[in-house]
Structures are given as structure tokens and as C-alpha cells.
Protein backbone atom coordinates (compact mmCIF):
# COMPACT_ATOMS: atom_id res chain seq x y z
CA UNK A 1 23.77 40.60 -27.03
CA UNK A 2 24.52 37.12 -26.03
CA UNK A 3 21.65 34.56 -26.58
CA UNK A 4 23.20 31.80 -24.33
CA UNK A 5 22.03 31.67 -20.76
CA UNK A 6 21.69 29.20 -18.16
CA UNK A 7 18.15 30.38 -16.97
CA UNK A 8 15.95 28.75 -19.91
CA UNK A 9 12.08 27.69 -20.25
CA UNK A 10 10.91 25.01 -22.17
CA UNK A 11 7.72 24.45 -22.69
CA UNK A 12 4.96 22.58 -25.30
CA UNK A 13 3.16 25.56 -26.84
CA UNK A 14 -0.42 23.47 -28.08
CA UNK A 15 -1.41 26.06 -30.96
CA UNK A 16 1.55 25.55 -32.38
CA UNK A 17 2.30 22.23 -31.40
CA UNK A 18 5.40 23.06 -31.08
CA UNK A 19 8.56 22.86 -28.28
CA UNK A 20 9.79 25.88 -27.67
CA UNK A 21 12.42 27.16 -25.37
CA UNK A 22 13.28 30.32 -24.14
CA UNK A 23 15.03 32.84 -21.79
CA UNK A 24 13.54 32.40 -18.62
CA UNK A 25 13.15 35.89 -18.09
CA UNK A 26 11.63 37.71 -21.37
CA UNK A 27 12.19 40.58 -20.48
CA UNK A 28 15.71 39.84 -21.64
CA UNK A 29 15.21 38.33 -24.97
CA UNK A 30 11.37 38.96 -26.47
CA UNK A 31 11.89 36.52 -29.45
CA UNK A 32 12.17 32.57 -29.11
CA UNK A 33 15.61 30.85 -28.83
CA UNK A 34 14.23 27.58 -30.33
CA UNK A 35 11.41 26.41 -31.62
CA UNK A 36 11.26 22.64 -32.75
CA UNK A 37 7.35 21.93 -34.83
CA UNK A 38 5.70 19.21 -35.81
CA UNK A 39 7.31 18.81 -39.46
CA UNK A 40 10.26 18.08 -37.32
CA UNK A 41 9.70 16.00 -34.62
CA UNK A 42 6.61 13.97 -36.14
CA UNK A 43 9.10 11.80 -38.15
CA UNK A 44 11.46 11.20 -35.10
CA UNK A 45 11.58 8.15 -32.55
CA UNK A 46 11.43 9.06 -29.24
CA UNK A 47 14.92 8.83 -28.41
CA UNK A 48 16.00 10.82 -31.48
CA UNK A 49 13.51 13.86 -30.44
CA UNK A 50 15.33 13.34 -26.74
CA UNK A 51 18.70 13.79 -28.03
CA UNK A 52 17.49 16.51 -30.30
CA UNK A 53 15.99 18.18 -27.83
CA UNK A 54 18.58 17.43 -25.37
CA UNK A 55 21.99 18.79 -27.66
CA UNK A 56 19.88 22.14 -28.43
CA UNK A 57 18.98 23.06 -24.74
CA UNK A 58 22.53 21.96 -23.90
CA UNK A 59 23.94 24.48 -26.53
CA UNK A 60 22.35 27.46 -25.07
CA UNK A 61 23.63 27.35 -21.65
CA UNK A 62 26.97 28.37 -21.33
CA UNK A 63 28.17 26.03 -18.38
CA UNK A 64 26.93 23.28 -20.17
CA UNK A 65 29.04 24.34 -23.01
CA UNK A 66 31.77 24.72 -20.95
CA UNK A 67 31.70 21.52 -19.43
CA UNK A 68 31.17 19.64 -22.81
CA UNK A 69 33.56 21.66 -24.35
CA UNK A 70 35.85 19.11 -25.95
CA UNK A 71 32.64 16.73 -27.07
CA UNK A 72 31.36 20.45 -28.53
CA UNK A 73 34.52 20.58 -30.36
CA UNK A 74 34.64 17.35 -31.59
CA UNK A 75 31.13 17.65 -33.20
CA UNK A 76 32.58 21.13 -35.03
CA UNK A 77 34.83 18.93 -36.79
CA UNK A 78 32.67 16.31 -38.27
CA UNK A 79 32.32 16.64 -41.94
């Protein structure tokens, strides 16, 4: 089953304090795509939680992919 879909939820879950995104329809996929907690985020600036947040939503949609497909490629590479 593919996990990548262009129909995704992201919300702030507050007992967990945690972001988490999802399929937008769960009856599709019961389990969470992403889930970013506190350990992780507490640490970052607001811009690096926005581009955090921003590359991981962007990898889960495949016309995003598709359209950043070379800049995808490109970060592949990178030692």
C-alpha cells in the first residue's frame, strides 16, 4: 500500500503535544504518517520547525514530489 497521498490532515494533537499529520481519510490508513513531539521541535527556531514541517508534508504528497522532483533528487545525493 502506498502511504503518499495528496489528501493529508495536519493537526496539533494537545495530549501529546505533538504535530501530527495524516491521511485525510482514515479509513485508508489507521496509523499516523508523521508525528513530530516536543523533544523535537522544542529545540527548533521557528523557521527551522517551518521548514521541517514544511519538507515532511511536502514528501508525502505525490504531486508535490513530482513537481520538486529534481530538488528531491538533489537532497538524495547529499552526503
Amino acid at each position: 500500500m502506498d502511504v503518499l497521498s495528496d489528501a493529508l490532515v495536519v493537526r496539533f494533537d494537545p495530549d501529546s503535544r505533538s504535530v501530527i499529520i495524516e491521511h485525510a481519510g482514515q479509513s485508508t490508513v489507521a496509523t499516523l504518517l508523521v508525528q513530530i513531539r516536543p523533544e523535537t521541535y522544542s529545540t527548533m527556531a521557528f523557521e527551522q520547525m517551518a521548514e521541517f514541517l514544511g519538507s515532511r508534508l511536502l514528501l508525502l504528497m505525490p504531486s508535490m514530489r513530482a513537481a520538486f522532483a529534481s530538488d528531491i533528487l538533489r537532497m538524495e545525493e547529499q552526503p
